[in-house]
Protein backbone atom coordinates (compact mmCIF):
# COMPACT_ATOMS: atom_id res chain seq x y z
CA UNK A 1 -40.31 -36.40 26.35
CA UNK A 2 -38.97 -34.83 23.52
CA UNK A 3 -36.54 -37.67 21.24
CA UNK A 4 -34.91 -34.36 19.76
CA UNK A 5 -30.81 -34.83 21.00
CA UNK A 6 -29.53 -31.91 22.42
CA UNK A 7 -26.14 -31.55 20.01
CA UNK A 8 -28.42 -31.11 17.06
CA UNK A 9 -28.08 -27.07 17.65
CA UNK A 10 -24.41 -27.45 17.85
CA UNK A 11 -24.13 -29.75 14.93
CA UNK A 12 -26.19 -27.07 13.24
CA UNK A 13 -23.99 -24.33 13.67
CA UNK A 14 -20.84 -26.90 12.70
CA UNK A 15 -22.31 -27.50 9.44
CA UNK A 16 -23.09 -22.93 8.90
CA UNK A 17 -19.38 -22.61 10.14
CA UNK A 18 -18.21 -24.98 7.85
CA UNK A 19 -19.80 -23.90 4.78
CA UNK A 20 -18.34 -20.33 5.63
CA UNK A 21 -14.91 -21.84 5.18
CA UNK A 22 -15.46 -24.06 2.49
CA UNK A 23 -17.04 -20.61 0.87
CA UNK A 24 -13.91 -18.40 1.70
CA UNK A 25 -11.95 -20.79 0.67
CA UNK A 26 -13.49 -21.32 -3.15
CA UNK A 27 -13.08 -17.36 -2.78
CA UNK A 28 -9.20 -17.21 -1.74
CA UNK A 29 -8.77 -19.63 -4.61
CA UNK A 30 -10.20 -17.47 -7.66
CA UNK A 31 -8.97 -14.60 -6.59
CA UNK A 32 -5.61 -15.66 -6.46
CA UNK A 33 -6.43 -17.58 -10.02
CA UNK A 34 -7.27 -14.02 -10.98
CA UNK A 35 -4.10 -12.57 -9.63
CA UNK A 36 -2.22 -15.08 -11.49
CA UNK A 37 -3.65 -13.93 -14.65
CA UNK A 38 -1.95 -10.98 -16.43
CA UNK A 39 -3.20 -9.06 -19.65
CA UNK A 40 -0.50 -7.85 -21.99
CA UNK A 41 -3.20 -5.38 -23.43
CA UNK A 42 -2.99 -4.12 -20.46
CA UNK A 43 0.12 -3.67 -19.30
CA UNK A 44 2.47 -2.94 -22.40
CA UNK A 45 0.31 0.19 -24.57
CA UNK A 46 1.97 3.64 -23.14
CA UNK A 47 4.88 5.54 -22.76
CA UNK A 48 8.32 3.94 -22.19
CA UNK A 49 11.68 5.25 -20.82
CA UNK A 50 14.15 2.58 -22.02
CA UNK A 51 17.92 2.39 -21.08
CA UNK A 52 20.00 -0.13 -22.95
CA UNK A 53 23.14 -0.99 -22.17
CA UNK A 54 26.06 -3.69 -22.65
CA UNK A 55 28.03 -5.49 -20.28
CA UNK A 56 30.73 -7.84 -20.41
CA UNK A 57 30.09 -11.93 -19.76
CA UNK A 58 33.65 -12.55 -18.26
CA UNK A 59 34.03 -9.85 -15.58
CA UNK A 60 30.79 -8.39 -15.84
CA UNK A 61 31.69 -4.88 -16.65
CA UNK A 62 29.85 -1.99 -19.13
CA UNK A 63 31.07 -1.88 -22.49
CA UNK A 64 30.51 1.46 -24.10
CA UNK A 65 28.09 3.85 -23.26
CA UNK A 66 24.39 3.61 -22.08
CA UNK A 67 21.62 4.95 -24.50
CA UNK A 68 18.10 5.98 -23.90
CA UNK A 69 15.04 6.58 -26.00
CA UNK A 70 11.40 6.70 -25.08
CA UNK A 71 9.36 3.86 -26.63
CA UNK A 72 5.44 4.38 -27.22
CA UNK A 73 3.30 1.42 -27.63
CA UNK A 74 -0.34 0.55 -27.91
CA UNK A 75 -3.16 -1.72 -28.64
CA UNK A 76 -4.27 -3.12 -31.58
CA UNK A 77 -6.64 -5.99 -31.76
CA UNK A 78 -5.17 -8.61 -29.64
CA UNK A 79 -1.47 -7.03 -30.65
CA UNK A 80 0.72 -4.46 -29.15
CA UNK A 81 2.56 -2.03 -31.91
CA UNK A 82 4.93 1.33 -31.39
CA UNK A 83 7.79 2.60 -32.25
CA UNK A 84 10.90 4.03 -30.99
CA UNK A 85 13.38 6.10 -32.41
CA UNK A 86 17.42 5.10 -31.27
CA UNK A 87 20.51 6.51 -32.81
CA UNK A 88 18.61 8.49 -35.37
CA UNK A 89 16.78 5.37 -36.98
CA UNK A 90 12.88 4.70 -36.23
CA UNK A 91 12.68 1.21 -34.99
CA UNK A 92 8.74 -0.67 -35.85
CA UNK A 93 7.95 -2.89 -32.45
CA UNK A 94 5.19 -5.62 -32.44
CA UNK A 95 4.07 -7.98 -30.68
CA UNK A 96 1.52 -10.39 -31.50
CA UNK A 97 -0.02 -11.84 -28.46
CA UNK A 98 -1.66 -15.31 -28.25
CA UNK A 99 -5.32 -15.48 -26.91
CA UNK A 100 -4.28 -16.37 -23.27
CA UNK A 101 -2.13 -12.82 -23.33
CA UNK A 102 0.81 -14.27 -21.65
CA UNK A 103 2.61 -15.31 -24.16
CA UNK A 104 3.27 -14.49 -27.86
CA UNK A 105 5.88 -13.19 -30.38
CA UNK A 106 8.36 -9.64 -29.96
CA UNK A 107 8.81 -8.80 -33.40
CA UNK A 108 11.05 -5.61 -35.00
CA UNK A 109 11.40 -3.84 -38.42
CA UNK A 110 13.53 -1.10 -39.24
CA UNK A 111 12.88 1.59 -41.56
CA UNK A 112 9.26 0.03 -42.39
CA UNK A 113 10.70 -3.18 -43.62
CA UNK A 114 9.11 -6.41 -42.90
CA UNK A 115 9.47 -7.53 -39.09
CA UNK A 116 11.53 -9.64 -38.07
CA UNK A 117 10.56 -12.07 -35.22
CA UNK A 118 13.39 -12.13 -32.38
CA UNK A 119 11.67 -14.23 -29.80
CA UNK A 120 8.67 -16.16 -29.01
CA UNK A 121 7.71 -16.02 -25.07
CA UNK A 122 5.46 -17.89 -22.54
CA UNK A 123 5.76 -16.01 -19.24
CA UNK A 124 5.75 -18.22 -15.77
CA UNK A 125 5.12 -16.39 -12.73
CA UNK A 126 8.08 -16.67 -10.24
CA UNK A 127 7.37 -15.10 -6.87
CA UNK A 128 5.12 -12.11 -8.46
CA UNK A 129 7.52 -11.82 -11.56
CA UNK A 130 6.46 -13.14 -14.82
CA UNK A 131 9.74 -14.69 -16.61
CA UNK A 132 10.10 -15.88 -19.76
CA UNK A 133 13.55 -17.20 -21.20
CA UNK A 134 14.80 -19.18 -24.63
CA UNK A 135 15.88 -18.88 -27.60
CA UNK A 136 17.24 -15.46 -29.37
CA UNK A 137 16.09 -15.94 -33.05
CA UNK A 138 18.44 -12.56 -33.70
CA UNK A 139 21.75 -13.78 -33.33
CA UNK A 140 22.21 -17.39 -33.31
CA UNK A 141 23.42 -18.98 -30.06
CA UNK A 142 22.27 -16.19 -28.19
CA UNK A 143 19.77 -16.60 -25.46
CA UNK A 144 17.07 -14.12 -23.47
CA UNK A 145 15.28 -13.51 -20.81
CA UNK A 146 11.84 -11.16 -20.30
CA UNK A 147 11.21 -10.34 -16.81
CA UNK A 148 7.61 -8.61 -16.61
CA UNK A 149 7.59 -6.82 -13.33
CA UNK A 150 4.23 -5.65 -12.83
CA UNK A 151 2.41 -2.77 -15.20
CA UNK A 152 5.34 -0.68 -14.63
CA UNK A 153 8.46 -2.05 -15.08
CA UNK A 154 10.21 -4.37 -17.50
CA UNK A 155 13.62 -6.23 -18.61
CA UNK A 156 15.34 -7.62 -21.64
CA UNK A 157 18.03 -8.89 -21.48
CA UNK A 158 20.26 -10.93 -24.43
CA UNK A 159 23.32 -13.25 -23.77
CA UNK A 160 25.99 -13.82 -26.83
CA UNK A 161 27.86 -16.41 -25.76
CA UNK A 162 30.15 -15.98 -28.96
CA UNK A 163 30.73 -11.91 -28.57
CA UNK A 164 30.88 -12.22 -24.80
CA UNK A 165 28.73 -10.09 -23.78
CA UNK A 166 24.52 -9.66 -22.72
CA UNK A 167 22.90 -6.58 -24.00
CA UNK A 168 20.23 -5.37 -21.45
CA UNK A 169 16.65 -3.29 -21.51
CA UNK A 170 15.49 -1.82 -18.88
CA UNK A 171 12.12 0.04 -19.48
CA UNK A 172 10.06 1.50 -16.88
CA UNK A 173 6.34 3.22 -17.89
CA UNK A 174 6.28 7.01 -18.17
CA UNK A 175 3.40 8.30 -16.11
CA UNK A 176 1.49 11.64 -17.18
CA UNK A 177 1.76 13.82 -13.94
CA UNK A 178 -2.04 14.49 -12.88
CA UNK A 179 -2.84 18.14 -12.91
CA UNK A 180 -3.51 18.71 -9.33
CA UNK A 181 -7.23 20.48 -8.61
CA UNK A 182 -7.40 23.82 -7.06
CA UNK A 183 -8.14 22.52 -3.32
CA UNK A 184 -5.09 20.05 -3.98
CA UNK A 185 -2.95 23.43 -4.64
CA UNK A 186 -4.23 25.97 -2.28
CA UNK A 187 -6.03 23.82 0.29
CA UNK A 188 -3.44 23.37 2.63
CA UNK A 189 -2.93 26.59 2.78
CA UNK A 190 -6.68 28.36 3.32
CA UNK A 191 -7.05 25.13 6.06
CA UNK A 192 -3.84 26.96 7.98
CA UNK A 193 -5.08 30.20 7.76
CA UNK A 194 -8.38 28.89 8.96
CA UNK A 195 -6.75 27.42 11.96
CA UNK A 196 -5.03 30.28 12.58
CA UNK A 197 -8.46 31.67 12.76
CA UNK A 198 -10.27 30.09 15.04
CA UNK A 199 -7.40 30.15 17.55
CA UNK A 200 -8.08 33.95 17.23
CA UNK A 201 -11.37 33.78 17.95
CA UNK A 202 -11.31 31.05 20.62
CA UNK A 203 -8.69 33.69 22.24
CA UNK A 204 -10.47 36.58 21.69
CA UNK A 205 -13.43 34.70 23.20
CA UNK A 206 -12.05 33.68 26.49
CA UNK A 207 -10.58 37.09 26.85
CA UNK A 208 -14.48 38.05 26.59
CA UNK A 209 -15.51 36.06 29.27
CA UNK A 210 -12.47 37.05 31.62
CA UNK A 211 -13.63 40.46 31.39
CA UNK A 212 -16.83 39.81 32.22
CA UNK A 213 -16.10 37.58 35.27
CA UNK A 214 -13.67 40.46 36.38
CA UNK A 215 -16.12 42.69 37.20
CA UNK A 216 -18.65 39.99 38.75
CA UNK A 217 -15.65 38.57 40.99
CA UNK A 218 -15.25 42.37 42.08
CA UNK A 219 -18.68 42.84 42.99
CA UNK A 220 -18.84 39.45 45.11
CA UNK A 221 -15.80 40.30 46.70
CA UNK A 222 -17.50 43.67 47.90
CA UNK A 223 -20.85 41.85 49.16
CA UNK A 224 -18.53 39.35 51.12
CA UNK A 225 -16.40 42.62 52.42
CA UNK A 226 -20.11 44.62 53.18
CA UNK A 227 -21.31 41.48 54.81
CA UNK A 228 -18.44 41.02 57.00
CA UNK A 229 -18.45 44.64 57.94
CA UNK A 230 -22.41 44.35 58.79
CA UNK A 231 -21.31 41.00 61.27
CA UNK A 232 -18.29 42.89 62.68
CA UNK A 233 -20.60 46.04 63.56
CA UNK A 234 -23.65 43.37 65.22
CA UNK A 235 -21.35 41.95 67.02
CA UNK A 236 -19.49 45.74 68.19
CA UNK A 237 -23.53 46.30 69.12
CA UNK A 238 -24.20 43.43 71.06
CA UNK A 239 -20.85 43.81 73.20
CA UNK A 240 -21.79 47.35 74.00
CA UNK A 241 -25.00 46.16 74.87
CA UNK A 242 -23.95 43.99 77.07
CA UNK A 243 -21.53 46.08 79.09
CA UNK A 244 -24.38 48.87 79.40
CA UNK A 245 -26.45 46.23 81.33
């Protein structure tokens, strides 16, 4: 008698089953540890659109006019540097980034002067957003937050409690349109004229074989006719025959 139990399979495939989920678990995790993770170096070097505008802390309304400028940034070393030009005046933009990338220093100089540090920033991520908020080192009392909202997108905006007002950034990534390839042009349009070619030819192709069969149904048709004639005149024969008896 064999002293193997008979749950040993089952307790087998328990112990596969629950390795997969420990396994796609551990997996789940570092990916989303990997999500979580965001590279500065990444995200910030290109082409910027930027709108800036003011609006009012007491009733929330726009105070003057908006202005826009396009902001180019890149990579150096484990930094971020570009310039902008607003109102006539080049504006020097750096950013020294700490070794984790998420947080760091947003630093400005004007006409090649020395830069001057405005914030320091340690982004948190809040639902998919990373946010950073604290202290505005430009104007005393004044406060900011940096919203980070994906590779594409990004705020600024600063709060003067004193003047009333919060002065706000909104930049959003300028994409290169992608020359389109010659199929990507002109493809849909040779595919249409191809369909409109092989309905054509399927047409002109049953037409074919309707002709033919025309002339095939006419011949049956007069075999059937001959054959009937042939039966009516037996049968005209054999009644005649008959009588003559």
């Amino acid at each position: 008698v064999s002293t193997q139990s008979t749950g040993h399979p089952h307790f087998h495939e328990m112990k596969v089953t629950l390795c997969l989920v420990l396994l796609f678990a551990l997996t789940s995790f570092l990916v989303a540890q990997e999500a979580d993770k965001i590279s500065l170096l990444k995200y910030l070097p290109g082409k910027w659109d930027v709108t800036a505008f003011e609006t009012s802390t007491e009733n929330g309304e726009l105070i003057g006019n908006p202005h826009t400028y396009r902001m180019t940034l890149y990579a150096s070393n484990n930094n971020v540097v570009g310039s902008y030009v607003e109102k006539g005046e080049e504006v020097q933009v750096k950013i020294d980034l700490e070794p984790s990338t998420i947080s760091g220093e947003y630093l400005l100089s004007r006409n090649e002067e020395v830069p001057v540090p405005l914030f320091t920033f340690e982004f948190q991520n809040i639902s998919g957003n990373y946010v950073s908020s604290g202290k505005w080192q430009g104007d005393e009392g004044s406060s900011y937050t940096f919203i980070l909202a994906g590779p594409f997108f990004y705020t600024i905006s600063i709060t003067n409690p004193a003047q009333k007002k919060t002065v706000n950034i909104l930049s959003k990534k300028y994409l290169e349109p992608i020359e389109q390839t010659f199929f990507q042009k002109y493809g849909m349009f040779f595919l249409f004229v191809l369909l409109i070619g092989v309905q054509m030819w399927a047409k002109s192709k049953e037409a074919a074989v309707m002709r033919q069969r025309v002339p095939e149904d006419r011949s049956a048709n007069q075999r059937v006719e001959e054959i009937e004639e042939d039966d009516t005149a037996t049968a005209s024969a054999g009644s005649s025959t008959k009588k003559d008896k």
